[in-house]
PDB file of N, CA and C in Angstrom:
ATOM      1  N   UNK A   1     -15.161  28.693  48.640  1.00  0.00           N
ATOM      2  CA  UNK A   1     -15.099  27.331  48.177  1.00  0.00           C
ATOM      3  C   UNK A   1     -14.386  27.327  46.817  1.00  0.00           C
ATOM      4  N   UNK A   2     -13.448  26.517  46.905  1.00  0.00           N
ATOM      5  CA  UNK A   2     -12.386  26.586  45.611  1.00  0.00           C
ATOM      6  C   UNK A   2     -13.414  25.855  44.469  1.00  0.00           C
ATOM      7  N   UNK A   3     -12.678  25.562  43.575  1.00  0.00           N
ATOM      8  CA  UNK A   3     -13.395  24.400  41.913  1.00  0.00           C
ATOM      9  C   UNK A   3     -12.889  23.045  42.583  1.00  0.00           C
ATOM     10  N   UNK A   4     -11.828  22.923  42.969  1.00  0.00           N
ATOM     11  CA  UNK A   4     -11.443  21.740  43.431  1.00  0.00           C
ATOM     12  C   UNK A   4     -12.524  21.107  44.492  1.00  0.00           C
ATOM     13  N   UNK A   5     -13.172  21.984  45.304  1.00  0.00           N
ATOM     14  CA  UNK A   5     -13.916  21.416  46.807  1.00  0.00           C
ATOM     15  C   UNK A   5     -15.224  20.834  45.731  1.00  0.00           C
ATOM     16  N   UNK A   6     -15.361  21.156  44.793  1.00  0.00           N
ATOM     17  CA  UNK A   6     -17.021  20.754  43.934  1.00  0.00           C
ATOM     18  C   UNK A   6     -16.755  19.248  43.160  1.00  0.00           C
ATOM     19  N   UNK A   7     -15.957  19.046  42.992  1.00  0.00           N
ATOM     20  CA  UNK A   7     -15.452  17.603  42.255  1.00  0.00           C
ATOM     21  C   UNK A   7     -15.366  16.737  43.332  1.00  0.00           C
ATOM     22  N   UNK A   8     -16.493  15.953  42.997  1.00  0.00           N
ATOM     23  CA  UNK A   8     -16.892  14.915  44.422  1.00  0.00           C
ATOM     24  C   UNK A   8     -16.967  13.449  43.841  1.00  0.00           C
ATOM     25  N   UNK A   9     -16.303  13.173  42.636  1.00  0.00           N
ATOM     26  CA  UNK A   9     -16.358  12.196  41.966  1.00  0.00           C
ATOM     27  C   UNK A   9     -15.242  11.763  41.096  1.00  0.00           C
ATOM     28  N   UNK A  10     -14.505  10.828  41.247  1.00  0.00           N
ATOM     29  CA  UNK A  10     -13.933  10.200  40.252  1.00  0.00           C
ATOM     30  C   UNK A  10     -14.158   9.495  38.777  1.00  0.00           C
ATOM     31  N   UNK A  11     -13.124   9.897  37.714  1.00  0.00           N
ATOM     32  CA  UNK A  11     -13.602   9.302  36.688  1.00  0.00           C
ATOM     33  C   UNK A  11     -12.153   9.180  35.939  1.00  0.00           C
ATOM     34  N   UNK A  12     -12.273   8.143  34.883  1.00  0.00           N
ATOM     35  CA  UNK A  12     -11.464   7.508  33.892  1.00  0.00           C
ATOM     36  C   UNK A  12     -11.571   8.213  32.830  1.00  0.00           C
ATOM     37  N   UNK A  13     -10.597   8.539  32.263  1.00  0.00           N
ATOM     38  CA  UNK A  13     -10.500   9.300  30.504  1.00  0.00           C
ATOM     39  C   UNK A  13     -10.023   7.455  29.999  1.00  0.00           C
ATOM     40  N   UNK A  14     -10.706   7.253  29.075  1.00  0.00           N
ATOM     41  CA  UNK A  14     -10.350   6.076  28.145  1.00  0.00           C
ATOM     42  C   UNK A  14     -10.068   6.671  26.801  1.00  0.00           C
ATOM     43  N   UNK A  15      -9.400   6.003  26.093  1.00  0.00           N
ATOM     44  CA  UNK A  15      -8.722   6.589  24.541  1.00  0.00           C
ATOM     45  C   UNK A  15      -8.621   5.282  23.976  1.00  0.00           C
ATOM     46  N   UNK A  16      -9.084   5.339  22.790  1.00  0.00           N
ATOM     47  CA  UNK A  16      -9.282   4.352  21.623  1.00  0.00           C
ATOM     48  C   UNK A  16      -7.664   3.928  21.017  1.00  0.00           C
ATOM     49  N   UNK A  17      -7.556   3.172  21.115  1.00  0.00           N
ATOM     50  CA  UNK A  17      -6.091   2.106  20.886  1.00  0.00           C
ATOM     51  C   UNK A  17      -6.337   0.988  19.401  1.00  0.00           C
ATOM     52  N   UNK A  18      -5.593   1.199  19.102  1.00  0.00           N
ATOM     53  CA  UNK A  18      -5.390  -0.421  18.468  1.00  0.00           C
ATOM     54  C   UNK A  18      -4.897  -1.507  18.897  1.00  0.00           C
ATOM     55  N   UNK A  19      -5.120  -2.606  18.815  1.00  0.00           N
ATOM     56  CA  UNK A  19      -4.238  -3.544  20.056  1.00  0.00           C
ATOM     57  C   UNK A  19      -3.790  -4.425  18.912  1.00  0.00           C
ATOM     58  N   UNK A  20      -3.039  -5.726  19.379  1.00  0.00           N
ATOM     59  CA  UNK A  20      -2.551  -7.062  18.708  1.00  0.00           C
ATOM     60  C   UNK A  20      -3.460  -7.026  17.289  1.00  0.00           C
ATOM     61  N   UNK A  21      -3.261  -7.750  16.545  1.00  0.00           N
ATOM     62  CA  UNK A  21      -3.961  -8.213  14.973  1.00  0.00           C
ATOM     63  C   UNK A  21      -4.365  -9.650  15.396  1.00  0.00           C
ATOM     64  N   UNK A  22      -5.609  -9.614  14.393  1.00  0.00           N
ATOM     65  CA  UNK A  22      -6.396 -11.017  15.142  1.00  0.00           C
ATOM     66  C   UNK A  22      -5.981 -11.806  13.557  1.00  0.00           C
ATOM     67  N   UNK A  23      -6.377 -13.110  13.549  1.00  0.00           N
ATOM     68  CA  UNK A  23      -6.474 -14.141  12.899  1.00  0.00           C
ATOM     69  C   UNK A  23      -6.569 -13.584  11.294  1.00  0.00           C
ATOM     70  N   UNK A  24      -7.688 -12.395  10.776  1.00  0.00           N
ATOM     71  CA  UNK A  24      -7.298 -12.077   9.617  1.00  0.00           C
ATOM     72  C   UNK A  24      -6.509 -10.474   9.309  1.00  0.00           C
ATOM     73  N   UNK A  25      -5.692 -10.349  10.415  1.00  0.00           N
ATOM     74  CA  UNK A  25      -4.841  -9.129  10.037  1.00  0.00           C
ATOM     75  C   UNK A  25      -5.601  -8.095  10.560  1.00  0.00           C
ATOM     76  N   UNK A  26      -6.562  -7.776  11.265  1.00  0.00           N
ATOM     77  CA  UNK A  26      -7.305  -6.802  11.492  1.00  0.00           C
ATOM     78  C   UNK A  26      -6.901  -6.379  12.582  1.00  0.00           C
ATOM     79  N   UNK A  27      -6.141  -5.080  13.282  1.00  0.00           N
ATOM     80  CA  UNK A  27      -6.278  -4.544  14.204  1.00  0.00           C
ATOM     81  C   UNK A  27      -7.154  -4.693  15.234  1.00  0.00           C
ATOM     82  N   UNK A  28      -7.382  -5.268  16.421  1.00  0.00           N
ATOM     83  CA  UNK A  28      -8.472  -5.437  17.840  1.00  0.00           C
ATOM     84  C   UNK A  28      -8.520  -3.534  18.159  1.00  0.00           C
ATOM     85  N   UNK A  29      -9.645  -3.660  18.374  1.00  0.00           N
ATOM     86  CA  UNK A  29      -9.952  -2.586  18.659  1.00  0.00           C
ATOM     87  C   UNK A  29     -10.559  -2.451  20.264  1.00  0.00           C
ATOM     88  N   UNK A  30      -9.762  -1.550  21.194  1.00  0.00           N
ATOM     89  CA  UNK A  30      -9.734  -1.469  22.288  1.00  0.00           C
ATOM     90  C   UNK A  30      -9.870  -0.184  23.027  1.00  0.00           C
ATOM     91  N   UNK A  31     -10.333  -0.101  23.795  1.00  0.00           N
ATOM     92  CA  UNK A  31     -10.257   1.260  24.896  1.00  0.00           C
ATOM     93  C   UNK A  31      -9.152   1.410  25.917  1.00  0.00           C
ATOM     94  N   UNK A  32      -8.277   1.916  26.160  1.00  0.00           N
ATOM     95  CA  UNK A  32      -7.235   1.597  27.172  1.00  0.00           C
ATOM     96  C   UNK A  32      -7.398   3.178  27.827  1.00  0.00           C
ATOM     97  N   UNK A  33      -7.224   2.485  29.193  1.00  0.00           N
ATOM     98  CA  UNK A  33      -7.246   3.826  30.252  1.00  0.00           C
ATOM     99  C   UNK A  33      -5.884   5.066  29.776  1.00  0.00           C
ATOM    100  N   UNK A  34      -6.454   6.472  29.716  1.00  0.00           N
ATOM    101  CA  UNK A  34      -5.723   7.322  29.067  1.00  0.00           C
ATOM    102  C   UNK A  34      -5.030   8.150  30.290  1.00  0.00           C
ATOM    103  N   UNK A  35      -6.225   8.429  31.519  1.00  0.00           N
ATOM    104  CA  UNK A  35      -6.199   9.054  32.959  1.00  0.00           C
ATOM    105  C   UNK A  35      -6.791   8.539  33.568  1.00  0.00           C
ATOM    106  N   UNK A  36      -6.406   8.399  34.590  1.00  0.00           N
ATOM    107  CA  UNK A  36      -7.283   6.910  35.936  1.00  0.00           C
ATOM    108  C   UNK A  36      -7.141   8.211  37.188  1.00  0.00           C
ATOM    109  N   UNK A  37      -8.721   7.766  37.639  1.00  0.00           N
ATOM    110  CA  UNK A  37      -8.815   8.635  39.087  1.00  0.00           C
ATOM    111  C   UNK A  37      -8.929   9.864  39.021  1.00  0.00           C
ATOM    112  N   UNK A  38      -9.296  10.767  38.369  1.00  0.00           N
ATOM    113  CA  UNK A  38      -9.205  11.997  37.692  1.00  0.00           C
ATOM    114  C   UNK A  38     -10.777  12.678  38.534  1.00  0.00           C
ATOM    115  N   UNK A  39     -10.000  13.694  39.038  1.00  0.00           N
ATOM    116  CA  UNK A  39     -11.287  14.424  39.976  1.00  0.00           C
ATOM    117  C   UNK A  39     -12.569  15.287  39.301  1.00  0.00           C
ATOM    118  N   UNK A  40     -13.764  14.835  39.469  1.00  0.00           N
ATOM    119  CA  UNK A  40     -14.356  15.592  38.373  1.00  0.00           C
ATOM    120  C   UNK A  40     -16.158  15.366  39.008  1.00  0.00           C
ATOM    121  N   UNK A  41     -17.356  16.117  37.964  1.00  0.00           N
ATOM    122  CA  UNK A  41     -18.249  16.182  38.644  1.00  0.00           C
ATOM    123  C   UNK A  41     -19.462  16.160  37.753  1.00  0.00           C
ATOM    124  N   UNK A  42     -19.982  15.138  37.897  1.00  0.00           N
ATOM    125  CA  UNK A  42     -21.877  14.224  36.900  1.00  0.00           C
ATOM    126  C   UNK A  42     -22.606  14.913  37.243  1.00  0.00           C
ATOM    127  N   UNK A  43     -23.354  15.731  36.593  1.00  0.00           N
ATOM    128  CA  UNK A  43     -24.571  16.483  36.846  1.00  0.00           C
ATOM    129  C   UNK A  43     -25.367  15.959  35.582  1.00  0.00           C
ATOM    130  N   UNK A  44     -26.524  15.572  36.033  1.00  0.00           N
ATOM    131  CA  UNK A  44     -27.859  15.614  34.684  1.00  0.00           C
ATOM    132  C   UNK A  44     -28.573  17.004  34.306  1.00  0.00           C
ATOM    133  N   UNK A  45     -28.282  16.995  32.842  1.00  0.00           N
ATOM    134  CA  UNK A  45     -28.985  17.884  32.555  1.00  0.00           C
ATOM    135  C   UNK A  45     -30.406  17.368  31.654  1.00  0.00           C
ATOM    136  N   UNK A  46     -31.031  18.390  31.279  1.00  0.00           N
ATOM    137  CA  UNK A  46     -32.485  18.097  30.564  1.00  0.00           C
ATOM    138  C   UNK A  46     -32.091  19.300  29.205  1.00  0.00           C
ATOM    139  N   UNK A  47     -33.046  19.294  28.237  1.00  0.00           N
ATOM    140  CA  UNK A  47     -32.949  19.827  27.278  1.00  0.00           C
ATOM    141  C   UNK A  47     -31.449  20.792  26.340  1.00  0.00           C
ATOM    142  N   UNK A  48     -30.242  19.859  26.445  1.00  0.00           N
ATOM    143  CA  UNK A  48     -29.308  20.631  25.781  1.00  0.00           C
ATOM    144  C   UNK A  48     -29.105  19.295  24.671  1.00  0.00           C
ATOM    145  N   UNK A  49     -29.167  20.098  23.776  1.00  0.00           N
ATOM    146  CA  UNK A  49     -28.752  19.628  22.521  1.00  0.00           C
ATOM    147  C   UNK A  49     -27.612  20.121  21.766  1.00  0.00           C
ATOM    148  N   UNK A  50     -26.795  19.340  20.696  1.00  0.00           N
ATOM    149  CA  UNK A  50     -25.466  19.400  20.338  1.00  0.00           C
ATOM    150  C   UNK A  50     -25.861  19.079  19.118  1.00  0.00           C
ATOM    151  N   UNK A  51     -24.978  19.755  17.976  1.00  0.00           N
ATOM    152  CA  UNK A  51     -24.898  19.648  16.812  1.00  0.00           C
ATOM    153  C   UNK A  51     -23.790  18.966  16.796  1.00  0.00           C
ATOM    154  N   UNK A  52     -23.740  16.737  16.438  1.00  0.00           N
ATOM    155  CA  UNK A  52     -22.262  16.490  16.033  1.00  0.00           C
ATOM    156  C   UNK A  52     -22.695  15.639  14.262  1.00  0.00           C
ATOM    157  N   UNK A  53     -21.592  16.222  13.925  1.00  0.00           N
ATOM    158  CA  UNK A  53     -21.266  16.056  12.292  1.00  0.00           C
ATOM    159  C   UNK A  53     -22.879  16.628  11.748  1.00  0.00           C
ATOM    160  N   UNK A  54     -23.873  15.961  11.270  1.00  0.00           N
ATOM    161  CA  UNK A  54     -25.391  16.241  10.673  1.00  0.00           C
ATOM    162  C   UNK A  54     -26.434  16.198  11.234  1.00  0.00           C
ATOM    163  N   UNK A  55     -26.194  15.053  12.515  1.00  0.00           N
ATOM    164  CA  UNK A  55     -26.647  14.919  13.301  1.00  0.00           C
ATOM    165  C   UNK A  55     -27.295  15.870  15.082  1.00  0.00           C
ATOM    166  N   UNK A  56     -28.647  16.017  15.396  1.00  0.00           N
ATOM    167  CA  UNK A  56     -28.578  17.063  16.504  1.00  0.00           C
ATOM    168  C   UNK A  56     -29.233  15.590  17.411  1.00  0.00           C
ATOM    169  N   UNK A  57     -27.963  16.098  18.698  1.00  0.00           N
ATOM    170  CA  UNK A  57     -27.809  15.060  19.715  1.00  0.00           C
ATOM    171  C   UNK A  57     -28.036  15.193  21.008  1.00  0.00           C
ATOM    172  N   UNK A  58     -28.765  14.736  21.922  1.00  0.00           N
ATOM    173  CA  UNK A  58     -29.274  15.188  23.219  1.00  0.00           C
ATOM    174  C   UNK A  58     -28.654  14.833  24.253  1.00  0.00           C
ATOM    175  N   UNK A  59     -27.818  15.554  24.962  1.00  0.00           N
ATOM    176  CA  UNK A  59     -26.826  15.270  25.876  1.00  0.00           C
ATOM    177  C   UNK A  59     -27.657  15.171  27.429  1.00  0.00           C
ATOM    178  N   UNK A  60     -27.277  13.970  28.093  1.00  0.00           N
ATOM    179  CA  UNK A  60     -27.794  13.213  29.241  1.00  0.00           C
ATOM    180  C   UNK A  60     -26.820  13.896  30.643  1.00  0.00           C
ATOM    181  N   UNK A  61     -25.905  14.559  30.000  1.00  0.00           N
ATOM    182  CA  UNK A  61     -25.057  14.605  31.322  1.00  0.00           C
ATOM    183  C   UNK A  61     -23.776  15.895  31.143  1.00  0.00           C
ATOM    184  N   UNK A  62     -23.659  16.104  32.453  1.00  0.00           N
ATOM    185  CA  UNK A  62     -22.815  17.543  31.957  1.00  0.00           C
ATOM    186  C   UNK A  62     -21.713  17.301  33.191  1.00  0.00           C
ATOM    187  N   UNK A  63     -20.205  16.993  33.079  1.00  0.00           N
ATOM    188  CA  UNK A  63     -18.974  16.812  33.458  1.00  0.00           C
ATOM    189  C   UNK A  63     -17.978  18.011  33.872  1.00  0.00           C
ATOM    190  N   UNK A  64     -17.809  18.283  34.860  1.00  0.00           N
ATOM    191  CA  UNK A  64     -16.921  19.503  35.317  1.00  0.00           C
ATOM    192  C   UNK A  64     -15.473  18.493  35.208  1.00  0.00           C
ATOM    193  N   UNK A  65     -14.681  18.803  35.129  1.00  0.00           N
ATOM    194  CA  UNK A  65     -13.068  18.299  35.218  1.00  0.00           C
ATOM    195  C   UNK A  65     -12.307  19.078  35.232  1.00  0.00           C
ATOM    196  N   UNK A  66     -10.913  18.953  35.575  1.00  0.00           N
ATOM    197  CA  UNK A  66      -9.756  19.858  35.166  1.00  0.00           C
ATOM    198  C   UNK A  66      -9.192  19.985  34.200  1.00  0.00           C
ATOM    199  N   UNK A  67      -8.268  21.062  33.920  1.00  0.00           N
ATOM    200  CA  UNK A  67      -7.998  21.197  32.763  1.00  0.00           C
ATOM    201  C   UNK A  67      -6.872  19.730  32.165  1.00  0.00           C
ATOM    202  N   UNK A  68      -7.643  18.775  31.763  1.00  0.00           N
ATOM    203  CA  UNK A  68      -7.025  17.912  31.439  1.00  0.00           C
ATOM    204  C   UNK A  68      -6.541  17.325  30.014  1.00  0.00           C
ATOM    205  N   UNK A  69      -6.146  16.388  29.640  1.00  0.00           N
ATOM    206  CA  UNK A  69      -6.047  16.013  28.144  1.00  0.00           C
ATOM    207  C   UNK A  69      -7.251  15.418  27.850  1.00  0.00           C
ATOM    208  N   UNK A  70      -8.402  15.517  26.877  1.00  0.00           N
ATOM    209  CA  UNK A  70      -9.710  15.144  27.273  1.00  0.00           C
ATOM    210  C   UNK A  70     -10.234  15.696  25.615  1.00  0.00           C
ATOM    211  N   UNK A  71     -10.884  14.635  24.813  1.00  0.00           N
ATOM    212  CA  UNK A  71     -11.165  15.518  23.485  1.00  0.00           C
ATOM    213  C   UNK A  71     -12.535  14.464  23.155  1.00  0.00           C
ATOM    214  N   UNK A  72     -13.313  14.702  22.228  1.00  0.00           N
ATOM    215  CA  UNK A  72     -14.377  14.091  21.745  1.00  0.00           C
ATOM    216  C   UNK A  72     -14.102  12.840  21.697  1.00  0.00           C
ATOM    217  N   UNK A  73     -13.445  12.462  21.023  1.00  0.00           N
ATOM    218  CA  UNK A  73     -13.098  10.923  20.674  1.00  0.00           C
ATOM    219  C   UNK A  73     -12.697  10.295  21.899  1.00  0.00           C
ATOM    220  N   UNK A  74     -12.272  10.641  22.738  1.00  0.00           N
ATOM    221  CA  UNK A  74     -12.605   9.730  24.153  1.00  0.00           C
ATOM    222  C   UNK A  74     -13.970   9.529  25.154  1.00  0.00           C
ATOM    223  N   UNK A  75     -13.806   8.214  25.765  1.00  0.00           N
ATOM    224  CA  UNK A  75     -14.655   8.218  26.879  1.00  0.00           C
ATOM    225  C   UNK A  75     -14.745   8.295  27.920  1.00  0.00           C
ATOM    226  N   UNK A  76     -15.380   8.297  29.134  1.00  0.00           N
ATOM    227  CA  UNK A  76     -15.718   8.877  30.269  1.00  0.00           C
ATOM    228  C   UNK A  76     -16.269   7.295  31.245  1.00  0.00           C
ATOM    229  N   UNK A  77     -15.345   6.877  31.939  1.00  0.00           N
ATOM    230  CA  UNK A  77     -16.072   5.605  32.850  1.00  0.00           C
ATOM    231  C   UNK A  77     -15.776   6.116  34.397  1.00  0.00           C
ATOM    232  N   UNK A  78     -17.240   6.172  34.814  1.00  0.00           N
ATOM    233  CA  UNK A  78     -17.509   6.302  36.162  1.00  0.00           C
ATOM    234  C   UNK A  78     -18.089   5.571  36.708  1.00  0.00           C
ATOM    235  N   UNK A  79     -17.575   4.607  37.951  1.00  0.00           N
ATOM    236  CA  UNK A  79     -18.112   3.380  38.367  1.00  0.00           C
ATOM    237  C   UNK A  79     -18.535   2.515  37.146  1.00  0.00           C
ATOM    238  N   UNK A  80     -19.365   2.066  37.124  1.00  0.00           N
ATOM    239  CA  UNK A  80     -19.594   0.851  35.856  1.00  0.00           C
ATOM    240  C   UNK A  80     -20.332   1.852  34.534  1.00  0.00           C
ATOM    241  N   UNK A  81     -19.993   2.856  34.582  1.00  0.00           N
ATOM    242  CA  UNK A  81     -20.928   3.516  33.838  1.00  0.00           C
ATOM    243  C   UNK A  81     -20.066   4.040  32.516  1.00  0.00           C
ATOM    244  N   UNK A  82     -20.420   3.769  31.000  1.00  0.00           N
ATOM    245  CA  UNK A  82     -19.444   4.114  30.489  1.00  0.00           C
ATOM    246  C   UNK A  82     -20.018   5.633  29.367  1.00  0.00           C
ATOM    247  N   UNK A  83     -19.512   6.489  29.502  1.00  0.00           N
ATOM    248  CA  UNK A  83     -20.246   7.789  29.106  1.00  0.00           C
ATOM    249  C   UNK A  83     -19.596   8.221  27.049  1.00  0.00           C
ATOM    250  N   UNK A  84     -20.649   8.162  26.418  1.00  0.00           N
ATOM    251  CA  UNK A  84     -19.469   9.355  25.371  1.00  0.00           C
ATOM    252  C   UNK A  84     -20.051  10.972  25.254  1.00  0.00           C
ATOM    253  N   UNK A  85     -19.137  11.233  24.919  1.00  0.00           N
ATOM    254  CA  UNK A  85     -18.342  12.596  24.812  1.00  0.00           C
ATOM    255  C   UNK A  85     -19.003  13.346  23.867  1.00  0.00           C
ATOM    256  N   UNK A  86     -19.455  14.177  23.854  1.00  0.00           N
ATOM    257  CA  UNK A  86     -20.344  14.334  22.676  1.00  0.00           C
ATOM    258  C   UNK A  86     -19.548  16.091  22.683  1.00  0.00           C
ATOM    259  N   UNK A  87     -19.292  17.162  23.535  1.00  0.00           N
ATOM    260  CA  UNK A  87     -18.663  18.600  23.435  1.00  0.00           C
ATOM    261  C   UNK A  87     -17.749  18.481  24.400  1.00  0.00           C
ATOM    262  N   UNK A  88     -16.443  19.033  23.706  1.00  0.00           N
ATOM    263  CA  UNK A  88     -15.565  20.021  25.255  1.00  0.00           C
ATOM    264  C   UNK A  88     -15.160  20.920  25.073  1.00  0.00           C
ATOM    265  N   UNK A  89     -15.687  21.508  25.991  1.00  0.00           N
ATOM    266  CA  UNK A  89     -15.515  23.009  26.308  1.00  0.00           C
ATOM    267  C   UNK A  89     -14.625  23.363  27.135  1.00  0.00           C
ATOM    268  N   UNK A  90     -13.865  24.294  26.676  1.00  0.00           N
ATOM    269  CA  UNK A  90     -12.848  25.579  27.849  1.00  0.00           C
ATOM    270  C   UNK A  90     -13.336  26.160  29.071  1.00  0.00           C
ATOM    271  N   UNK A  91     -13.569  26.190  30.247  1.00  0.00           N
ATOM    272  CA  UNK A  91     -13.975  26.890  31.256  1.00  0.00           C
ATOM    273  C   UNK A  91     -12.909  27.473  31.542  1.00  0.00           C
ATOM    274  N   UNK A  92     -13.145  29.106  31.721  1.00  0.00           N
ATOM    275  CA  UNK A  92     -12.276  29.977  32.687  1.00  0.00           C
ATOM    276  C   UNK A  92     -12.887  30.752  33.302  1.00  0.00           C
ATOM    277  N   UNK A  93     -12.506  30.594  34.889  1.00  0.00           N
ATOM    278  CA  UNK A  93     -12.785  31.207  36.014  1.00  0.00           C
ATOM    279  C   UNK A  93     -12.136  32.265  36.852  1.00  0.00           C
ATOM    280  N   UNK A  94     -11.599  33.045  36.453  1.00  0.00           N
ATOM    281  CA  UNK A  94     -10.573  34.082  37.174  1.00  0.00           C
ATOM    282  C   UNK A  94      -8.936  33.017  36.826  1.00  0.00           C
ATOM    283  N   UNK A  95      -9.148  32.938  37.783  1.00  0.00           N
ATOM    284  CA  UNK A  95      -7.573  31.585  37.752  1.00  0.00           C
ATOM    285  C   UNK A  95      -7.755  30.620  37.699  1.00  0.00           C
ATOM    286  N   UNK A  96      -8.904  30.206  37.619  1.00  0.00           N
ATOM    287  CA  UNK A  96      -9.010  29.146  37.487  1.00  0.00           C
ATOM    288  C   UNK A  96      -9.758  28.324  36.069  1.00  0.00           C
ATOM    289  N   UNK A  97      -8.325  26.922  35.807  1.00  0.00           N
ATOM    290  CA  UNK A  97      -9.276  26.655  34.378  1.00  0.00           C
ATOM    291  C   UNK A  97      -9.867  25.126  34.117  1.00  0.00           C
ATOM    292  N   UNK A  98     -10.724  24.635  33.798  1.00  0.00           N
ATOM    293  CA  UNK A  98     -11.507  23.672  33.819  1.00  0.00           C
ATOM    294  C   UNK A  98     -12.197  23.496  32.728  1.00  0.00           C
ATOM    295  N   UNK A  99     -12.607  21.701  32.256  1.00  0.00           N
ATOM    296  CA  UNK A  99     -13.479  22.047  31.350  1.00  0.00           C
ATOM    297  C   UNK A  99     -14.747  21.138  31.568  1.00  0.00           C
ATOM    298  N   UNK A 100     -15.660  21.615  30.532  1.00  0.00           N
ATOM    299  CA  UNK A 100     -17.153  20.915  30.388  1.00  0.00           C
ATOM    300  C   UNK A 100     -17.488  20.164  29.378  1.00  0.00           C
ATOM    301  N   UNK A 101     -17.890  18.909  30.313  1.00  0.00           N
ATOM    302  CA  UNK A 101     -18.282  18.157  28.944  1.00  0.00           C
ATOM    303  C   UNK A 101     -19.730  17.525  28.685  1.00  0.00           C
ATOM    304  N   UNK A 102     -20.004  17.763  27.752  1.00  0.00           N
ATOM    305  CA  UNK A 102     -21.777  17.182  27.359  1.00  0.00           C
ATOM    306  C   UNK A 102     -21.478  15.526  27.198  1.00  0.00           C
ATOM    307  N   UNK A 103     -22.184  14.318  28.239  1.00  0.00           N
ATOM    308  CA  UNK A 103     -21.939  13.190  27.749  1.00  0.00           C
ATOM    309  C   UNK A 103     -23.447  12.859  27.699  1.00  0.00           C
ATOM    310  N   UNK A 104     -23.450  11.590  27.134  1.00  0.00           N
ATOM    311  CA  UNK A 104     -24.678  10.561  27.057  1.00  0.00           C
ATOM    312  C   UNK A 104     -24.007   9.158  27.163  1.00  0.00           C
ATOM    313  N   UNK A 105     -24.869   8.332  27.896  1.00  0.00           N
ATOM    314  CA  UNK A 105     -24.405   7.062  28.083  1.00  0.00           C
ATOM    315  C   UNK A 105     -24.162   6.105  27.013  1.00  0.00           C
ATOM    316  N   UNK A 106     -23.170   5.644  26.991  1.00  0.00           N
ATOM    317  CA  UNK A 106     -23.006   4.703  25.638  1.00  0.00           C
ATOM    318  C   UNK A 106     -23.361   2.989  26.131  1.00  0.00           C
ATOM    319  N   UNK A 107     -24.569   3.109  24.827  1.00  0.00           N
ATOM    320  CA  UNK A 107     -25.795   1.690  25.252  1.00  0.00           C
ATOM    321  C   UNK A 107     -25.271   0.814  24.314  1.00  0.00           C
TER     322      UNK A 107
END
């Protein structure tokens, strides 16, 4: 069974944009799709925690993907569900390369 046969789910990379300037000059601040349809795989996890900036953060969910363009500061929308990004990690598998990502749902 390849890495590819385990990705049973689609998902969106979104990336933070600036859009048009509103009424007092301020940049709109927007999410615009970065990768659409992107093969990849939601697993829940329980007890992993992440050190981001001072803060220790409890990650809800753990993301298999390909080796894609994909960094902290983006998000993760699967079906109506919109995820952030909290680690990404390098996976290498013989030949094969992929990565992991720690998300939690953004409320």
């Amino acid at each position: 069974m390849t890495f590819a046969c385990l990705l049973i789910d689609t998902c969106t990379v979104r990336r933070f944009t600036t859009g048009a300037a509103d009424d007092y000059g301020k940049p709109a601040e927007n999410w615009a799709d970065h990768i659409v349809d992107e093969p990849c795989r939601l697993t829940p996890v329980t007890n992993k925690e992440i050190v981001v900036g001072a803060e220790v953060v409890r990650a809800d969910y753990d993301l298999f993907i390909g080796n894609v363009d994909v960094t902290e500061q983006d998000r993760i929308l699967i079906g109506l569900t919109t995820y952030e990004i909290l680690s990404v990690m390098l996976r290498k598998s013989f030949d094969s390369h992929h990565r992991e990502l720690l998300m939690r749902t953004v409320r």
